[in-house]
Every structure is written in C-alpha cells, then in structure tokens.
PDB file of N, CA and C in Angstrom:
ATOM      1  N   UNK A   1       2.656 -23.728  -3.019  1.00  0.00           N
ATOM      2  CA  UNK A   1       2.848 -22.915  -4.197  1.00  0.00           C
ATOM      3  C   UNK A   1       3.251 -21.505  -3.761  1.00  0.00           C
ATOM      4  N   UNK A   2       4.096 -21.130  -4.277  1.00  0.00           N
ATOM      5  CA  UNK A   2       4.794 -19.613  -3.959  1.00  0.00           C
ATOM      6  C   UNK A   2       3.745 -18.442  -4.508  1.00  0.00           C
ATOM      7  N   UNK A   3       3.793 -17.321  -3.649  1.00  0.00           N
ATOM      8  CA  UNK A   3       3.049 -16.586  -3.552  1.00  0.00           C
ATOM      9  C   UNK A   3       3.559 -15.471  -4.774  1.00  0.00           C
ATOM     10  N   UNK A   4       2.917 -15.043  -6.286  1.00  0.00           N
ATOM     11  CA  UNK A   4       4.152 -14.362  -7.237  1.00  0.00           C
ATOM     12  C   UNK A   4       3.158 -12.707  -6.892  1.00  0.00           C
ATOM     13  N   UNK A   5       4.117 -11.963  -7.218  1.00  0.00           N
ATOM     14  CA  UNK A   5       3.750 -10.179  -7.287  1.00  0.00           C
ATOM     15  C   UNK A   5       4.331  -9.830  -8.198  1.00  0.00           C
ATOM     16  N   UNK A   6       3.642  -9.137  -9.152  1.00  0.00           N
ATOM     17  CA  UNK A   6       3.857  -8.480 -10.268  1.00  0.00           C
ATOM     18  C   UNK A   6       4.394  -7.364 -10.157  1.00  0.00           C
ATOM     19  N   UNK A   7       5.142  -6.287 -10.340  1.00  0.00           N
ATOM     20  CA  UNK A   7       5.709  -5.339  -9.513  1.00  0.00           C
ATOM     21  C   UNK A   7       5.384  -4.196 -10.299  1.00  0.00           C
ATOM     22  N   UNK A   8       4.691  -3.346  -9.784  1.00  0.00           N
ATOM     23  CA  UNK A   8       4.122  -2.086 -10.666  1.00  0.00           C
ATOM     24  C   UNK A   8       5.148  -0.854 -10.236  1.00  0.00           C
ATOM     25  N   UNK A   9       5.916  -0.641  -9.170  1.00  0.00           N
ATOM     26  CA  UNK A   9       6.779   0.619  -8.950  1.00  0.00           C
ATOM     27  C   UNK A   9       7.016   0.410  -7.500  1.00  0.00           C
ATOM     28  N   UNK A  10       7.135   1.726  -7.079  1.00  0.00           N
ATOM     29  CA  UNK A  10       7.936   2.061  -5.649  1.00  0.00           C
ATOM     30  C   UNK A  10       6.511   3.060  -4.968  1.00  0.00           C
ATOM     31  N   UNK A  11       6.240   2.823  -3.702  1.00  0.00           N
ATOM     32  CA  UNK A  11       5.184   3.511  -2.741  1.00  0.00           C
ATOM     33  C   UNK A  11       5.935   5.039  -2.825  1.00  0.00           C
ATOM     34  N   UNK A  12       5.641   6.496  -3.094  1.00  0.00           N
ATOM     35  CA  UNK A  12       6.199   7.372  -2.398  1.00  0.00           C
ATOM     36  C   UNK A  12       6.450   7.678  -0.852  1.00  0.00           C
ATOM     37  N   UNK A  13       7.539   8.277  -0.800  1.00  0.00           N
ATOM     38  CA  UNK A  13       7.276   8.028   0.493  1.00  0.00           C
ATOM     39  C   UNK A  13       8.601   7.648   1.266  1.00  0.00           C
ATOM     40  N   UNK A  14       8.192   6.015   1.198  1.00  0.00           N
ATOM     41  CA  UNK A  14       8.707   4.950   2.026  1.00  0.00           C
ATOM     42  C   UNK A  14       9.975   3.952   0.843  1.00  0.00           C
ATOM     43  N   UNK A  15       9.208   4.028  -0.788  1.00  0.00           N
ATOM     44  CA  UNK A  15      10.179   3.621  -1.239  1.00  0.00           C
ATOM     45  C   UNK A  15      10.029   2.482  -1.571  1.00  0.00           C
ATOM     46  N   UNK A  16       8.981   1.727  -0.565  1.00  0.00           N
ATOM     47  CA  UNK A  16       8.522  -0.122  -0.620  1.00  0.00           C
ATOM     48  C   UNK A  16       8.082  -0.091  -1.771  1.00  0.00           C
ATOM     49  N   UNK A  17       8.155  -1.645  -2.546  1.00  0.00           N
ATOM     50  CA  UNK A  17       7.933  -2.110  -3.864  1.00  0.00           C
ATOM     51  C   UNK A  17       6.500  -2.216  -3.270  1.00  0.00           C
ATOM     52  N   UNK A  18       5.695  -1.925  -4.750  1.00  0.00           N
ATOM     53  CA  UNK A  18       4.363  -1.730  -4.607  1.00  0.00           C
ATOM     54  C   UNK A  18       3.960  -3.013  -6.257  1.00  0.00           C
ATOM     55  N   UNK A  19       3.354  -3.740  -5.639  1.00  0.00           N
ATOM     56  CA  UNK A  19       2.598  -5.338  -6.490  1.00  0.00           C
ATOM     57  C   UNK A  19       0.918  -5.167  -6.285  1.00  0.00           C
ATOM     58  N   UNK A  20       0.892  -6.165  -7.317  1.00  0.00           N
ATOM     59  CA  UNK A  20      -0.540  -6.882  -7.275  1.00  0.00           C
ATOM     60  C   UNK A  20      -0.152  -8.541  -7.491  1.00  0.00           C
ATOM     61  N   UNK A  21      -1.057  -8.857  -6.584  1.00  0.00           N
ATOM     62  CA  UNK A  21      -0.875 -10.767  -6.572  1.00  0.00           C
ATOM     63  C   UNK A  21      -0.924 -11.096  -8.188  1.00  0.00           C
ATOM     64  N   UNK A  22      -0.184 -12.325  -8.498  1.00  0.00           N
ATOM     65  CA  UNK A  22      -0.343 -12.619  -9.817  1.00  0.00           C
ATOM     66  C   UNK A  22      -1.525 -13.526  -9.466  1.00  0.00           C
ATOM     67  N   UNK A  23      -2.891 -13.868 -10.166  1.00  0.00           N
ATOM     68  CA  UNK A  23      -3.617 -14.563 -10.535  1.00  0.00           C
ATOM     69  C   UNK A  23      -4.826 -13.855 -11.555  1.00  0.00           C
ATOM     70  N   UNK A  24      -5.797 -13.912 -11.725  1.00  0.00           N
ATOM     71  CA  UNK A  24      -6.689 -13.554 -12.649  1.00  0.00           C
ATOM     72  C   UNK A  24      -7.198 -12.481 -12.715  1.00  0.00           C
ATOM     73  N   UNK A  25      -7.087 -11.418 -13.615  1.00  0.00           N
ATOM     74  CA  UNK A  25      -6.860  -9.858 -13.830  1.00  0.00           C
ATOM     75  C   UNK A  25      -7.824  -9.515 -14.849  1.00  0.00           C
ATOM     76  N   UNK A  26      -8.844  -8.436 -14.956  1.00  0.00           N
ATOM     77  CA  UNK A  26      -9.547  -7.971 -16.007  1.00  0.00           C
ATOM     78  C   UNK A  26      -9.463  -6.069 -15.679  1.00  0.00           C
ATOM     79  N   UNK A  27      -8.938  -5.738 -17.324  1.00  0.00           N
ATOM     80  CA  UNK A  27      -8.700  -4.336 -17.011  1.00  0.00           C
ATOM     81  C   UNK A  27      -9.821  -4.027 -17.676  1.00  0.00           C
ATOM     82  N   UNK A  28     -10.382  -2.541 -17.218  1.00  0.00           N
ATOM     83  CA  UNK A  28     -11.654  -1.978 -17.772  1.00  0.00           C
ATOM     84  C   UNK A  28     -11.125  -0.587 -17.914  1.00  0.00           C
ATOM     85  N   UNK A  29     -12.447   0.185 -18.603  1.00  0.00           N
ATOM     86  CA  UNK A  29     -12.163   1.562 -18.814  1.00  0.00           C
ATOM     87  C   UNK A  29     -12.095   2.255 -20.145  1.00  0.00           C
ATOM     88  N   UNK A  30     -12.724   3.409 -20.394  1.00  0.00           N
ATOM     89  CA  UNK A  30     -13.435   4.134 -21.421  1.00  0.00           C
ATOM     90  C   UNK A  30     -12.511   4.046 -22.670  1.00  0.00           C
ATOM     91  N   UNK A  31     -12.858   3.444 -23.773  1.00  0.00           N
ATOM     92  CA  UNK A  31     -12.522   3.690 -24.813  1.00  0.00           C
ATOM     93  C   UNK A  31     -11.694   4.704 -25.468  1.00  0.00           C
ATOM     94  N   UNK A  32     -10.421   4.197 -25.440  1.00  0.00           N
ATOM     95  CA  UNK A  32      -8.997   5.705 -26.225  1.00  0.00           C
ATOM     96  C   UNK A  32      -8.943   6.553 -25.118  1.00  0.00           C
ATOM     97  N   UNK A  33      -9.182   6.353 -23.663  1.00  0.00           N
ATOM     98  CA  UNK A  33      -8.907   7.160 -22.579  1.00  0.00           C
ATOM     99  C   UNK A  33      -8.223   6.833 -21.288  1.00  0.00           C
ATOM    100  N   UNK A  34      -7.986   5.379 -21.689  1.00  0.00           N
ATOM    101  CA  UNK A  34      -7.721   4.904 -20.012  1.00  0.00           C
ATOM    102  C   UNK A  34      -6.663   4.284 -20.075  1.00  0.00           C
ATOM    103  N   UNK A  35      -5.806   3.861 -21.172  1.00  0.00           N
ATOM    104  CA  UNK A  35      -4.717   3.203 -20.897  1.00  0.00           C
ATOM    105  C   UNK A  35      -4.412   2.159 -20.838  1.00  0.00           C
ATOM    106  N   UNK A  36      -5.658   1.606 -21.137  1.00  0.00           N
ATOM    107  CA  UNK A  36      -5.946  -0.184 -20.620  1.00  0.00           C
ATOM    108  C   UNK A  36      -4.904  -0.817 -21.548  1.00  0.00           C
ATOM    109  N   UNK A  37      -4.590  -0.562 -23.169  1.00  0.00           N
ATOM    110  CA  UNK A  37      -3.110  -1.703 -23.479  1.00  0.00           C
ATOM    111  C   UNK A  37      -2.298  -1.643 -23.283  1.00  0.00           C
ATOM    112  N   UNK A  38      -1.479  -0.258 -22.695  1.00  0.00           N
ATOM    113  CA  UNK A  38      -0.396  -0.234 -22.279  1.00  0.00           C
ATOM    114  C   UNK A  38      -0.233  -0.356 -21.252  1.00  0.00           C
ATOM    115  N   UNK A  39      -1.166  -0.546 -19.882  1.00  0.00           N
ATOM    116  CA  UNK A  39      -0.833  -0.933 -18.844  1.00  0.00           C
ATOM    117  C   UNK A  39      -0.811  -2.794 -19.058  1.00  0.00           C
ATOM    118  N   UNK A  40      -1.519  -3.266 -19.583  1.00  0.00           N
ATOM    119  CA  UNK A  40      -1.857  -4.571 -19.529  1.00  0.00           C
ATOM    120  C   UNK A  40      -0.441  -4.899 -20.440  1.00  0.00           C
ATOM    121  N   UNK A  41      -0.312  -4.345 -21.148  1.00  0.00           N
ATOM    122  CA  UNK A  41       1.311  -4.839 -21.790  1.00  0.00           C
ATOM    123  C   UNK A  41       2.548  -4.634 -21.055  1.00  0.00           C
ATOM    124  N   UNK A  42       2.177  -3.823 -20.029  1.00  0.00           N
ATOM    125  CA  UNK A  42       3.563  -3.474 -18.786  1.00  0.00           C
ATOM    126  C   UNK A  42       3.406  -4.850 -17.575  1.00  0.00           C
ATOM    127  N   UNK A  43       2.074  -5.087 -17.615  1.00  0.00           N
ATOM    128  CA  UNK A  43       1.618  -6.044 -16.642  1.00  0.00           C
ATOM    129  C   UNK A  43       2.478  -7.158 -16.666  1.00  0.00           C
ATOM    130  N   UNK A  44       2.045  -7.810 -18.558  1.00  0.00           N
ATOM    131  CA  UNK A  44       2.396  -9.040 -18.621  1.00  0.00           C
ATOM    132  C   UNK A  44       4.055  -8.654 -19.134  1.00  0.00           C
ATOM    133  N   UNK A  45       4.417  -7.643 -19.176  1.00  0.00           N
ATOM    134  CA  UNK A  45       5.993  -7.666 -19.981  1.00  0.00           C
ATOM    135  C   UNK A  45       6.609  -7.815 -18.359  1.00  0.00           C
ATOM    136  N   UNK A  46       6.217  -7.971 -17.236  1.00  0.00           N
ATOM    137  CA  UNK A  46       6.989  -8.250 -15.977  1.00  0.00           C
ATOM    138  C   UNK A  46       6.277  -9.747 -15.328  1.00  0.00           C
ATOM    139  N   UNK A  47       5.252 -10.094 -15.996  1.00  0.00           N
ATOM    140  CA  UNK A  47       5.579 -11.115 -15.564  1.00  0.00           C
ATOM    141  C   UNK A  47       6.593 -12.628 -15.072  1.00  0.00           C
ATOM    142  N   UNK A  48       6.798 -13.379 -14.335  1.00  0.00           N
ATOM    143  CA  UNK A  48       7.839 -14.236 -13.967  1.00  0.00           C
ATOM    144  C   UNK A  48       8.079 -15.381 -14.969  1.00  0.00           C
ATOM    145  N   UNK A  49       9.435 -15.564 -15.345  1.00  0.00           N
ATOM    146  CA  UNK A  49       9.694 -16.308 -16.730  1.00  0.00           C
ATOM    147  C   UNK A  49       8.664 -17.609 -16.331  1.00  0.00           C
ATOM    148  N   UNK A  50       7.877 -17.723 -17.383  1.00  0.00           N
ATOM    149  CA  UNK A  50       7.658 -19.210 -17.548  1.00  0.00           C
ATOM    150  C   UNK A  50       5.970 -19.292 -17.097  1.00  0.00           C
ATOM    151  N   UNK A  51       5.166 -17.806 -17.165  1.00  0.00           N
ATOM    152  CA  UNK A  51       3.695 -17.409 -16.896  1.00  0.00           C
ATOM    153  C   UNK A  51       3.679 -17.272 -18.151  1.00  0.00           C
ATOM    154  N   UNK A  52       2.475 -17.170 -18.757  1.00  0.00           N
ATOM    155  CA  UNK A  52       1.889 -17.268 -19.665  1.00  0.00           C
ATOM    156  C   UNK A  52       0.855 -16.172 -19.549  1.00  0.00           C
ATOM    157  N   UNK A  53       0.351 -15.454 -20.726  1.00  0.00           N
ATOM    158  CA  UNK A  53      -1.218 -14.162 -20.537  1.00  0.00           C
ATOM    159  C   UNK A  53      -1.457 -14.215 -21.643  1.00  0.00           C
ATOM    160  N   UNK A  54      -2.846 -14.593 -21.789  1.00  0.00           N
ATOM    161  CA  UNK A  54      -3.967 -14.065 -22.886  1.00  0.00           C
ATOM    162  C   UNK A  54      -4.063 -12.658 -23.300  1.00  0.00           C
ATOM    163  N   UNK A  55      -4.448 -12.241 -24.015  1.00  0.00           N
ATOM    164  CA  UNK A  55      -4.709 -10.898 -24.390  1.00  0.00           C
ATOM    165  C   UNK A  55      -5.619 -10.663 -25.648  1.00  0.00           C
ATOM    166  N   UNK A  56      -7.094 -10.065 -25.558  1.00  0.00           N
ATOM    167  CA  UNK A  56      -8.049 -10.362 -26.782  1.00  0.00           C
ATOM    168  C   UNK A  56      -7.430  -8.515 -27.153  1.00  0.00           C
ATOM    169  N   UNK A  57      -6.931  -8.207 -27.746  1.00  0.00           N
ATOM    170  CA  UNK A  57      -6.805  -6.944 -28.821  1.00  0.00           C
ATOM    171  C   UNK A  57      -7.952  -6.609 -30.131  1.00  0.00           C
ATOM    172  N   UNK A  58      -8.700  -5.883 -29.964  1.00  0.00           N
ATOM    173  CA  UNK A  58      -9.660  -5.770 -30.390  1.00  0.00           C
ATOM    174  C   UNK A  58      -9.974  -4.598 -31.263  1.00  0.00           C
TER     175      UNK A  58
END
C-alpha cells in the first residue's frame, strides 16, 4: 500500500514540501481561537481523489 502525504506548504528555508502521513487525525484546541475548521477543511480539501473524511461540525 502506498505511503499518501497530505501536503500542508513549503519548509522555509530549503523550500522542501512539508506533509503529514495520511491516516487517522484528531484536531483540538480552544473554542473560536484555534482554527480547528479551517485547518481541518484545508486538510481534507487536499486530500488524494478517491479518500474519504468525516467531519462532526458542531
């Protein structure tokens, strides 16, 4: 099974693509301060055609 990376940006610097492994993800963090749906909606809006993500919106 191929190894997938989600691609969050570029390292300063050096320029290298900077990922997190795709498998099972829980974002946390203070209420109306942290960013947590719009990162989690950047997450899954790059995911690789044909992944699938839950999302409880609350």
């Amino acid at each position: 099974m191929p190894s997938y990376r989600i691609h969050l940006g570029f390292e300063i610097g050096t320029g290298n693509a900077v990922g997190i492994p795709l498998h099972h993800a829980v974002l946390t963090g203070l209420t109306r301060l942290s960013g947590k749906t719009t990162a989690a909606e950047a997450i899954m809006g790059r995911l690789p055609e044909g992944f699938k993500a839950l999302a409880f919106r609350t």
